[in-house]
PDB file of N, CA and C in Angstrom:
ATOM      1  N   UNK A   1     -80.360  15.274 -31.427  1.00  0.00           N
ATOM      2  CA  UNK A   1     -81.176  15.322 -30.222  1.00  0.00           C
ATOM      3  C   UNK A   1     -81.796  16.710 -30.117  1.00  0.00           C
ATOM      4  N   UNK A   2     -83.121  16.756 -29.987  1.00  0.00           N
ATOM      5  CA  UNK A   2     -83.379  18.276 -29.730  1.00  0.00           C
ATOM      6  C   UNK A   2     -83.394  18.639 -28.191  1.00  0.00           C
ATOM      7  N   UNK A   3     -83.736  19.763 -28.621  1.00  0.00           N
ATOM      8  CA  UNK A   3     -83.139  20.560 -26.492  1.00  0.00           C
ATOM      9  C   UNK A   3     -84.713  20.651 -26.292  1.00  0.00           C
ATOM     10  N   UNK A   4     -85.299  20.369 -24.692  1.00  0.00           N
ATOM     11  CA  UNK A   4     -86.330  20.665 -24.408  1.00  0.00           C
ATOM     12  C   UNK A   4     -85.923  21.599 -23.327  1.00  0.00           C
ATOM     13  N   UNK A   5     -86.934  22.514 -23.302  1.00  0.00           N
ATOM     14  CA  UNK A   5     -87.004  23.490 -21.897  1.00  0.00           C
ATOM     15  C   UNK A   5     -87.416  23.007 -21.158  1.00  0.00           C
ATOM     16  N   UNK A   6     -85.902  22.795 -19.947  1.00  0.00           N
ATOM     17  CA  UNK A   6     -86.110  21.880 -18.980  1.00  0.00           C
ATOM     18  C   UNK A   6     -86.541  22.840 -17.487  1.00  0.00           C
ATOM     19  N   UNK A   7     -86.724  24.012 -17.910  1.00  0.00           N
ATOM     20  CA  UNK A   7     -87.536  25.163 -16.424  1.00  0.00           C
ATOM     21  C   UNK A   7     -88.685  24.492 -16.652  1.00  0.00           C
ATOM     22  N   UNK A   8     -89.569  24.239 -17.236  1.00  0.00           N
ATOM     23  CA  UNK A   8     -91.043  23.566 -17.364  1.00  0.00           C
ATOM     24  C   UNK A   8     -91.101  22.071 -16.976  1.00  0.00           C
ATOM     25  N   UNK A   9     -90.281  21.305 -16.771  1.00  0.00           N
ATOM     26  CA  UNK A   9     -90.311  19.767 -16.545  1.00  0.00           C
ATOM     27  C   UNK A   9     -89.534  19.830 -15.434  1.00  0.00           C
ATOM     28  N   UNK A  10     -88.910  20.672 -14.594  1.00  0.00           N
ATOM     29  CA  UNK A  10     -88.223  20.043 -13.509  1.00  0.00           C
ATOM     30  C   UNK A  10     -88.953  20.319 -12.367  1.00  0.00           C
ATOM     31  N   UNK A  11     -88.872  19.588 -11.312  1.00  0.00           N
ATOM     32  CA  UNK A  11     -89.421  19.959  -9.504  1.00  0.00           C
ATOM     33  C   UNK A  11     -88.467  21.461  -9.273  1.00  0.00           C
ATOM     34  N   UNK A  12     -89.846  21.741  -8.149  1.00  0.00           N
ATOM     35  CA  UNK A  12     -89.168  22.986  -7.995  1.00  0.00           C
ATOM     36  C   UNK A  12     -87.737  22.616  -6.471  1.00  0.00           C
ATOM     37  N   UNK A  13     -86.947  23.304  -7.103  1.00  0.00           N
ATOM     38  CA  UNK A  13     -85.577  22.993  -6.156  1.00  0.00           C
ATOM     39  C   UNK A  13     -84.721  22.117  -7.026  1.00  0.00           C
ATOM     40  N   UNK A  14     -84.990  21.742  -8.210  1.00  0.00           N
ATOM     41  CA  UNK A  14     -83.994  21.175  -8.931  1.00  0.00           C
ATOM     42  C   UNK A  14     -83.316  22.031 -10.227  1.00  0.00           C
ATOM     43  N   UNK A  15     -82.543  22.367 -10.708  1.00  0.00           N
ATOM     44  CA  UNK A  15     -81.898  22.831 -12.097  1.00  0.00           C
ATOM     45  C   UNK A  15     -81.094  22.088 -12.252  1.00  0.00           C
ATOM     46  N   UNK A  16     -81.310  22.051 -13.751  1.00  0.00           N
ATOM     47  CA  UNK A  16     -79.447  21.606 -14.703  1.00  0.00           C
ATOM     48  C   UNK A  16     -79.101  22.579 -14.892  1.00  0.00           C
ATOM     49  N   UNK A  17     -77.551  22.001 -14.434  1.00  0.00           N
ATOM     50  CA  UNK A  17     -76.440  23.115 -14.378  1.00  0.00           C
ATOM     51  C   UNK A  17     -76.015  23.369 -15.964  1.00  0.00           C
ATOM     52  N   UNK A  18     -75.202  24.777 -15.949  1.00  0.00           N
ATOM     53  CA  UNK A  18     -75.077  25.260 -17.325  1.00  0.00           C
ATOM     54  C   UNK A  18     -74.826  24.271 -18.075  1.00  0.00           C
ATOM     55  N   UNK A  19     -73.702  23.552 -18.016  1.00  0.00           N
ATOM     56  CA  UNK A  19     -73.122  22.443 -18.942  1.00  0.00           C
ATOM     57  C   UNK A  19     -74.049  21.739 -18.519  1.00  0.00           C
ATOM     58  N   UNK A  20     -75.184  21.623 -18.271  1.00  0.00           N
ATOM     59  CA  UNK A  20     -75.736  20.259 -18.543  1.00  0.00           C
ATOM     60  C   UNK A  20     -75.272  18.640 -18.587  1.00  0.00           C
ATOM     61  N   UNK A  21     -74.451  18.652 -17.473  1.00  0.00           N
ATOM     62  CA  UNK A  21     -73.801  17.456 -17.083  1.00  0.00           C
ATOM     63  C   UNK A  21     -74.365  17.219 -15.553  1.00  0.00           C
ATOM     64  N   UNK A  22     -75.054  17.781 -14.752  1.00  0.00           N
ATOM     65  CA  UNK A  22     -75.258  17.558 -13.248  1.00  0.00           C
ATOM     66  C   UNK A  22     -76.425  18.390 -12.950  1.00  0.00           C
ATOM     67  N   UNK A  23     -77.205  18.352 -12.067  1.00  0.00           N
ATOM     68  CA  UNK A  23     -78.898  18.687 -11.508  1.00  0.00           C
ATOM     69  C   UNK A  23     -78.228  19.110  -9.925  1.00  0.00           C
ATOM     70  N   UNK A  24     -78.754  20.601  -9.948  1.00  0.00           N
ATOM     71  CA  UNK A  24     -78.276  21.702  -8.650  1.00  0.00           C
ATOM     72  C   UNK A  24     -79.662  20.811  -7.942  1.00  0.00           C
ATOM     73  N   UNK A  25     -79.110  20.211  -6.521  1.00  0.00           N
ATOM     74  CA  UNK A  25     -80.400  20.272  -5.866  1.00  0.00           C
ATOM     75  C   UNK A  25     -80.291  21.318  -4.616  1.00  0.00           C
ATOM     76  N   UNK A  26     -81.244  22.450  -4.384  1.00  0.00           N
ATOM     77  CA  UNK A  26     -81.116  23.035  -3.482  1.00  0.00           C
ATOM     78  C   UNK A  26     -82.443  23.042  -2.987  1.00  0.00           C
ATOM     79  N   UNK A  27     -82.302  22.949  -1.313  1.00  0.00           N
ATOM     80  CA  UNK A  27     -83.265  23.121  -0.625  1.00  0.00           C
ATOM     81  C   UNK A  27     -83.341  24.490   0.380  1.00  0.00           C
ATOM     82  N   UNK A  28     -84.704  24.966   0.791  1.00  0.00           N
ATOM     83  CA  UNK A  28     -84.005  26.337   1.864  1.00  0.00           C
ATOM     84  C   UNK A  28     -85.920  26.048   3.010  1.00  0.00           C
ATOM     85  N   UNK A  29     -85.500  26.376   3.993  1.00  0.00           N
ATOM     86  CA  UNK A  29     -86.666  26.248   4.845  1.00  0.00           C
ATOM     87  C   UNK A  29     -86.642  27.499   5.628  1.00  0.00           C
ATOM     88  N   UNK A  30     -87.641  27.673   5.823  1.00  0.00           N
ATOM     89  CA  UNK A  30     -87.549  28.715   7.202  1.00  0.00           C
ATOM     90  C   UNK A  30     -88.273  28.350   8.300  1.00  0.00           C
ATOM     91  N   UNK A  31     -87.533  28.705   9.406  1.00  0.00           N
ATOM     92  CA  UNK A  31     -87.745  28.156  10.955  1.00  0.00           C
ATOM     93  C   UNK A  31     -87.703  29.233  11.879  1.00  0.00           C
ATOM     94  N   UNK A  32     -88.592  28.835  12.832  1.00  0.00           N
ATOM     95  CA  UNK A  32     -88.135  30.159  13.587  1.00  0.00           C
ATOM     96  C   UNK A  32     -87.078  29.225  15.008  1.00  0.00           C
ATOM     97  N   UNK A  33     -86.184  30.195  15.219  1.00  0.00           N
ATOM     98  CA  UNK A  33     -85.438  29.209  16.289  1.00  0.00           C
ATOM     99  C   UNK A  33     -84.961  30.059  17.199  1.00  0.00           C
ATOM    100  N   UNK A  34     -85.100  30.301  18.902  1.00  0.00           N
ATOM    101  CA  UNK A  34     -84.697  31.127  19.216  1.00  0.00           C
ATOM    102  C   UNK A  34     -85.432  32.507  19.052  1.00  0.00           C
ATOM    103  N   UNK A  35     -86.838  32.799  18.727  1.00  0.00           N
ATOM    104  CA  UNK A  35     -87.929  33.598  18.444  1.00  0.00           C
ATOM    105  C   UNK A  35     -87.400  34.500  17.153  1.00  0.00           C
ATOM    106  N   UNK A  36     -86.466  33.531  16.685  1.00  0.00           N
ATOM    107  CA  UNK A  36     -85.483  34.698  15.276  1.00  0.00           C
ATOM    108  C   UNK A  36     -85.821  33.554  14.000  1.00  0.00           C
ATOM    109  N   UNK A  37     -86.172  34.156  13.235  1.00  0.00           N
ATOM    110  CA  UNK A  37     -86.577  33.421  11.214  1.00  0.00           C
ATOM    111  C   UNK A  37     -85.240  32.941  11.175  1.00  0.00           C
ATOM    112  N   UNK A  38     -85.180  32.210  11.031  1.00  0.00           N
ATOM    113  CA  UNK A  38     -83.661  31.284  10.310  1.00  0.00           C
ATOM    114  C   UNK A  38     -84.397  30.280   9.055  1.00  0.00           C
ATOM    115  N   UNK A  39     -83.347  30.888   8.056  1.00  0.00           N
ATOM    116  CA  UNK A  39     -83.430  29.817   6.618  1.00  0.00           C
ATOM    117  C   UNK A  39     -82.052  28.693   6.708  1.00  0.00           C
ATOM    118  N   UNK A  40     -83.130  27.525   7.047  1.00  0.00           N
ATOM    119  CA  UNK A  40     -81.819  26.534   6.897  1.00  0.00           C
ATOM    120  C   UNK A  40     -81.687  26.075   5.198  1.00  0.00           C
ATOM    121  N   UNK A  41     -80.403  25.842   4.828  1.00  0.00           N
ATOM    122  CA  UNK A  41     -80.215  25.974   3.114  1.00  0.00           C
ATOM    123  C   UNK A  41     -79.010  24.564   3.013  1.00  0.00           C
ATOM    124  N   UNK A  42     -79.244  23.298   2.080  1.00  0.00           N
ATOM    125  CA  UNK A  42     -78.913  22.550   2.373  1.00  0.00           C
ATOM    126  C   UNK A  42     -78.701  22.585   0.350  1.00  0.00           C
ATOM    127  N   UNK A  43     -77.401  22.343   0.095  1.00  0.00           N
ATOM    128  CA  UNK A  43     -77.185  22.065  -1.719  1.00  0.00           C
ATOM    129  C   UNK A  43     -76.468  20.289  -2.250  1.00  0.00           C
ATOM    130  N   UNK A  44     -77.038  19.902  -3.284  1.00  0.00           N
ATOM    131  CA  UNK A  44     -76.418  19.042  -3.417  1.00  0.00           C
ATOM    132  C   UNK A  44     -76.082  18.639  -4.906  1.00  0.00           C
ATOM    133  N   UNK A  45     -75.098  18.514  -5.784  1.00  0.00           N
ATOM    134  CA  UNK A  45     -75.040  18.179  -7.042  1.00  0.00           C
ATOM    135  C   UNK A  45     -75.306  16.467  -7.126  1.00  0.00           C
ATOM    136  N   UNK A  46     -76.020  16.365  -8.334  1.00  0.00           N
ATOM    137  CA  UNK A  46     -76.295  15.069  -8.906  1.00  0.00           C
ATOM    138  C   UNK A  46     -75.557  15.015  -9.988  1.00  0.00           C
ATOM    139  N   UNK A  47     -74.413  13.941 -10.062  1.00  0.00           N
ATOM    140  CA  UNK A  47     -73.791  14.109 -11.932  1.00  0.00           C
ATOM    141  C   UNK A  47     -74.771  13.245 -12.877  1.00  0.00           C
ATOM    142  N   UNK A  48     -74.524  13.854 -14.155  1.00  0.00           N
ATOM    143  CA  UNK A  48     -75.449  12.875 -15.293  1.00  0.00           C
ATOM    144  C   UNK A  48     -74.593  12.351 -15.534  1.00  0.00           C
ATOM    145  N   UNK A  49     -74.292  11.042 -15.622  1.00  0.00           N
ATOM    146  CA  UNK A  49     -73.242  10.241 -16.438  1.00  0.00           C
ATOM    147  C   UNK A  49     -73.448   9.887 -17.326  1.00  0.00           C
ATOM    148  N   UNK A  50     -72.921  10.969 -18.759  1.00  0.00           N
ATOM    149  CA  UNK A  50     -73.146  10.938 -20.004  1.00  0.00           C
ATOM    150  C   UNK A  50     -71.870   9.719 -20.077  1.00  0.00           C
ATOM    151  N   UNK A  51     -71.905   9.504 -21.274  1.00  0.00           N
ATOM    152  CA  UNK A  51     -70.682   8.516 -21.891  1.00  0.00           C
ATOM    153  C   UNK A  51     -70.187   8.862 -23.054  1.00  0.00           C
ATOM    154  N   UNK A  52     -69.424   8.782 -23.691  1.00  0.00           N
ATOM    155  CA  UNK A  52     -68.958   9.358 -25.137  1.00  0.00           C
ATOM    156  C   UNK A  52     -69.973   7.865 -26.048  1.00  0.00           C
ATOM    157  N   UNK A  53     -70.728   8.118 -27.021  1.00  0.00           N
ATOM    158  CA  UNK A  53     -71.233   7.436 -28.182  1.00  0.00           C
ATOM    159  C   UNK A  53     -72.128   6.803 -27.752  1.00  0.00           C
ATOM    160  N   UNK A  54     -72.941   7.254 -26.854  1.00  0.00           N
ATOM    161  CA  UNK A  54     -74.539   6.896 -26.688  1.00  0.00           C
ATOM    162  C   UNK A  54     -75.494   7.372 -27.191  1.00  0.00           C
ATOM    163  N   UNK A  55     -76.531   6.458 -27.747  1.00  0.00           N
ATOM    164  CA  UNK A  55     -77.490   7.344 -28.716  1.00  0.00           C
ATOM    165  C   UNK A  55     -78.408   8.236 -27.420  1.00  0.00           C
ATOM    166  N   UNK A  56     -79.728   8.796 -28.385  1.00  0.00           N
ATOM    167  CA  UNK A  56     -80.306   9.513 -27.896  1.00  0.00           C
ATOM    168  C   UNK A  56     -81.128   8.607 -27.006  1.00  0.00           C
ATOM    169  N   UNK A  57     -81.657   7.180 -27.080  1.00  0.00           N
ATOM    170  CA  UNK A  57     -82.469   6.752 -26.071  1.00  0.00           C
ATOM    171  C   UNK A  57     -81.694   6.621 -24.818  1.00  0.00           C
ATOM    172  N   UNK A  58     -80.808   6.287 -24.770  1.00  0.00           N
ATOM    173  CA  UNK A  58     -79.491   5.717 -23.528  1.00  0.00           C
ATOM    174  C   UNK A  58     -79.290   7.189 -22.795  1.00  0.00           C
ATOM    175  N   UNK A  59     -79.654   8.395 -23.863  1.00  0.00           N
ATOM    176  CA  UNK A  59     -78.929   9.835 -22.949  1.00  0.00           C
ATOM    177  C   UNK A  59     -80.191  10.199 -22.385  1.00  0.00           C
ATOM    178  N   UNK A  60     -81.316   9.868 -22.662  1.00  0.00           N
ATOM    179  CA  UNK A  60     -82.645  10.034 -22.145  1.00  0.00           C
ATOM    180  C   UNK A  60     -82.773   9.001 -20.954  1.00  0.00           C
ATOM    181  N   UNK A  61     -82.697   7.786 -20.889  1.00  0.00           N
ATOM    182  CA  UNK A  61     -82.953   7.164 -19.640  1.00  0.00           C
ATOM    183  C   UNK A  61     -81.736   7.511 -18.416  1.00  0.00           C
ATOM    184  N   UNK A  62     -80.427   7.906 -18.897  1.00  0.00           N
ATOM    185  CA  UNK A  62     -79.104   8.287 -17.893  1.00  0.00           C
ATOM    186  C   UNK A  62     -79.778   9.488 -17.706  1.00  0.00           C
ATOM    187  N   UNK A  63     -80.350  10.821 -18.241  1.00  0.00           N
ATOM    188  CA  UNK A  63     -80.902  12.225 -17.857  1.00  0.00           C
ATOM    189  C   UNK A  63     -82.259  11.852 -16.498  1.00  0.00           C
ATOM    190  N   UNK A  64     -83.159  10.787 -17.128  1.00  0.00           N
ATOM    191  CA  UNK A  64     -83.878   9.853 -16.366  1.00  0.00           C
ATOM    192  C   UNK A  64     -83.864   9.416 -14.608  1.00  0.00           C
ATOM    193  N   UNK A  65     -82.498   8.763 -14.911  1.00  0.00           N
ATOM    194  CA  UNK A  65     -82.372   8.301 -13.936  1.00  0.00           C
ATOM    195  C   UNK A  65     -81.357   9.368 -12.719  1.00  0.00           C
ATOM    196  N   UNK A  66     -80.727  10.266 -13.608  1.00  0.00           N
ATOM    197  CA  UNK A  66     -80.415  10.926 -12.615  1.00  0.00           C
ATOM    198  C   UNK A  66     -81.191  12.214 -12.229  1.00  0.00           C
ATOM    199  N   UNK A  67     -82.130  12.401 -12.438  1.00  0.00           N
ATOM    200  CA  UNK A  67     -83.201  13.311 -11.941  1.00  0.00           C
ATOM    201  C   UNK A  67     -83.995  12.255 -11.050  1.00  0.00           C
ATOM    202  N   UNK A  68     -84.502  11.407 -11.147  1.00  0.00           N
ATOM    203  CA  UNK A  68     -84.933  10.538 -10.039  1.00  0.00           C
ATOM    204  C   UNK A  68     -83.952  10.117  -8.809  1.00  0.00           C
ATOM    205  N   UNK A  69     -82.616  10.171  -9.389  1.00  0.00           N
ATOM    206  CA  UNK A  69     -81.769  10.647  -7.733  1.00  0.00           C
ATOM    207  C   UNK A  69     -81.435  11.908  -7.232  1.00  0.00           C
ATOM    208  N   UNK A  70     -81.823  12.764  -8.401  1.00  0.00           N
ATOM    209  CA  UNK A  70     -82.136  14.081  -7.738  1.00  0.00           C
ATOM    210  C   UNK A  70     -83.419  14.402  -6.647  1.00  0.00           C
ATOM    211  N   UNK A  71     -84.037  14.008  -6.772  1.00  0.00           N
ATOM    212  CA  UNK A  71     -85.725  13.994  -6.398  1.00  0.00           C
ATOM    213  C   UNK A  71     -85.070  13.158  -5.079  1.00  0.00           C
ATOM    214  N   UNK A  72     -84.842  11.819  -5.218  1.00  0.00           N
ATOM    215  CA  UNK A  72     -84.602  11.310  -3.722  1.00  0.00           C
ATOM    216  C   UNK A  72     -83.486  12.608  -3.064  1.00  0.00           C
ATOM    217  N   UNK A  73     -82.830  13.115  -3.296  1.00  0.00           N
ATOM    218  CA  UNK A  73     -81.789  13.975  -2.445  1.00  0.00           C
ATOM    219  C   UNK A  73     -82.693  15.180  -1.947  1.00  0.00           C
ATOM    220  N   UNK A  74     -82.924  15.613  -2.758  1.00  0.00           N
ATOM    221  CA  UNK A  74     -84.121  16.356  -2.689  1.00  0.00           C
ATOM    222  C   UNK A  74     -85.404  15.888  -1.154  1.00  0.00           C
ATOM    223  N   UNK A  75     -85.848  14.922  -1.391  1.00  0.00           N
ATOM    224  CA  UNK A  75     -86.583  14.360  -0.139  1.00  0.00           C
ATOM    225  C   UNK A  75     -86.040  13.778   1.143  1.00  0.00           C
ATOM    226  N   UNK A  76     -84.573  13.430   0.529  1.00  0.00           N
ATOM    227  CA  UNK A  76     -83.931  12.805   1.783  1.00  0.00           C
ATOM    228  C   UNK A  76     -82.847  14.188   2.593  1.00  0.00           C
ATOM    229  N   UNK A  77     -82.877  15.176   1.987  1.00  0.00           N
ATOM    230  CA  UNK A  77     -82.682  16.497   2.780  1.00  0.00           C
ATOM    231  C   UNK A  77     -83.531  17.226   3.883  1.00  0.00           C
ATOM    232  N   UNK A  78     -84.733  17.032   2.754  1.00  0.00           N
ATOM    233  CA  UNK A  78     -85.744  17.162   4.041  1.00  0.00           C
ATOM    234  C   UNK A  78     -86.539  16.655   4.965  1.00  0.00           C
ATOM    235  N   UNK A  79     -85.997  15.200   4.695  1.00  0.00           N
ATOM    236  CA  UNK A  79     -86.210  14.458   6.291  1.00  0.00           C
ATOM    237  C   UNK A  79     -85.566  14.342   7.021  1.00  0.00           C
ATOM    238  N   UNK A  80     -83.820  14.608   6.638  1.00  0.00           N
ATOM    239  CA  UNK A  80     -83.253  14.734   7.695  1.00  0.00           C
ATOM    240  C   UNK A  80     -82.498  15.165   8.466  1.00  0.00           C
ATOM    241  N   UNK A  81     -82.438  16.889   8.075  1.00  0.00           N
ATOM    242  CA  UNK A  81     -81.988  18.293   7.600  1.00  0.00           C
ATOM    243  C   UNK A  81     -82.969  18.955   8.274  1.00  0.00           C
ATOM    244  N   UNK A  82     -84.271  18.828   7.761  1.00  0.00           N
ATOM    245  CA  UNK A  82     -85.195  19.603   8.653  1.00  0.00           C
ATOM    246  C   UNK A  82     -86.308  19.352   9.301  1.00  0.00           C
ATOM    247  N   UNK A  83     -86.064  17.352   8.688  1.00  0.00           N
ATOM    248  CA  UNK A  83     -87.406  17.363  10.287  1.00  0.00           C
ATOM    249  C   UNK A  83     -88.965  17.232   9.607  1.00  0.00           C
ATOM    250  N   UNK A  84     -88.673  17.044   7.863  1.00  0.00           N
ATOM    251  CA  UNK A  84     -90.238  17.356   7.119  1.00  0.00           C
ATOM    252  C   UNK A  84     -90.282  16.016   6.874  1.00  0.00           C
ATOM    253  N   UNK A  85     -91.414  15.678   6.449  1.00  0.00           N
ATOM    254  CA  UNK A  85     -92.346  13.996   6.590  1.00  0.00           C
ATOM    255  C   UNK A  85     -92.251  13.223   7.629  1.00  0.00           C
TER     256      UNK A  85
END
Protein backbone atom coordinates (compact mmCIF):
# COMPACT_ATOMS: atom_id res chain seq x y z
CA UNK A 1 0.00 0.00 0.00
CA UNK A 2 1.61 3.31 -0.56
CA UNK A 3 1.26 6.28 2.04
CA UNK A 4 -0.44 9.40 0.64
CA UNK A 5 -0.03 12.83 2.31
CA UNK A 6 -3.01 12.97 4.05
CA UNK A 7 -2.39 17.15 5.29
CA UNK A 8 -3.44 17.79 1.52
CA UNK A 9 -6.73 15.60 1.33
CA UNK A 10 -8.21 16.19 4.67
CA UNK A 11 -11.03 19.07 5.79
CA UNK A 12 -9.70 21.51 7.73
CA UNK A 13 -10.41 20.39 11.54
CA UNK A 14 -9.77 16.85 10.77
CA UNK A 15 -6.20 14.82 11.29
CA UNK A 16 -5.11 11.20 11.48
CA UNK A 17 -3.79 10.47 14.50
CA UNK A 18 -0.09 9.27 14.71
CA UNK A 19 -0.90 5.57 14.52
CA UNK A 20 -3.14 6.08 11.98
CA UNK A 21 -5.94 4.10 13.40
CA UNK A 22 -8.54 7.15 14.29
CA UNK A 23 -9.30 10.94 12.67
CA UNK A 24 -8.80 13.91 15.61
CA UNK A 25 -11.96 15.88 14.94
CA UNK A 26 -11.53 19.23 16.49
CA UNK A 27 -13.60 22.14 16.31
CA UNK A 28 -12.89 25.83 18.04
CA UNK A 29 -15.24 29.01 17.47
CA UNK A 30 -15.03 32.28 18.78
CA UNK A 31 -17.91 34.15 20.42
CA UNK A 32 -18.16 37.00 22.12
CA UNK A 33 -20.27 36.33 25.37
CA UNK A 34 -20.63 38.62 28.09
CA UNK A 35 -18.70 41.56 25.90
CA UNK A 36 -15.50 38.99 26.52
CA UNK A 37 -13.97 36.66 23.13
CA UNK A 38 -14.60 33.17 24.29
CA UNK A 39 -13.28 30.14 22.08
CA UNK A 40 -15.72 27.42 22.47
CA UNK A 41 -13.47 24.05 21.58
CA UNK A 42 -15.39 20.87 21.15
CA UNK A 43 -12.88 17.30 20.22
CA UNK A 44 -13.94 14.14 18.99
CA UNK A 45 -12.06 10.81 17.91
CA UNK A 46 -13.35 8.72 14.96
CA UNK A 47 -11.78 5.00 15.06
CA UNK A 48 -10.75 3.41 11.59
CA UNK A 49 -11.70 -0.07 11.92
CA UNK A 50 -8.85 -1.69 10.34
CA UNK A 51 -9.12 -5.62 10.54
CA UNK A 52 -6.16 -7.95 10.47
CA UNK A 53 -5.93 -9.39 6.47
CA UNK A 54 -7.74 -6.91 4.47
CA UNK A 55 -6.48 -6.01 1.21
CA UNK A 56 -5.75 -2.61 0.09
CA UNK A 57 -9.29 -1.92 -1.53
CA UNK A 58 -11.32 -2.89 1.83
CA UNK A 59 -8.53 -0.51 3.87
CA UNK A 60 -9.39 2.26 1.41
CA UNK A 61 -13.21 2.16 1.58
CA UNK A 62 -12.99 1.48 5.90
CA UNK A 63 -10.30 4.87 5.73
CA UNK A 64 -13.44 6.09 3.41
CA UNK A 65 -15.98 5.63 5.39
CA UNK A 66 -14.60 6.72 8.46
CA UNK A 67 -13.62 10.14 7.35
CA UNK A 68 -17.16 10.61 6.11
CA UNK A 69 -18.15 10.06 9.86
CA UNK A 70 -15.62 12.28 10.64
CA UNK A 71 -17.03 15.11 8.47
CA UNK A 72 -20.63 14.36 9.93
CA UNK A 73 -19.08 14.93 13.66
CA UNK A 74 -17.45 17.58 12.43
CA UNK A 75 -20.92 19.29 11.19
CA UNK A 76 -22.98 17.87 13.81
CA UNK A 77 -20.69 19.82 16.48
CA UNK A 78 -21.42 22.73 14.93
CA UNK A 79 -24.96 22.68 14.89
CA UNK A 80 -25.28 21.85 18.05
CA UNK A 81 -22.38 23.12 20.12
CA UNK A 82 -22.50 26.38 18.55
CA UNK A 83 -25.53 27.29 16.95
CA UNK A 84 -23.86 27.23 13.04
CA UNK A 85 -26.31 26.24 10.04
Amino acid sequence: MQNIDTRMLLPRGIQLSKTGTSFRVQTRKKVIRDQKKVTLKDFVAVKINYQPNMSDTERRKTFSAALEEAKKEKILAMEQKFGIF
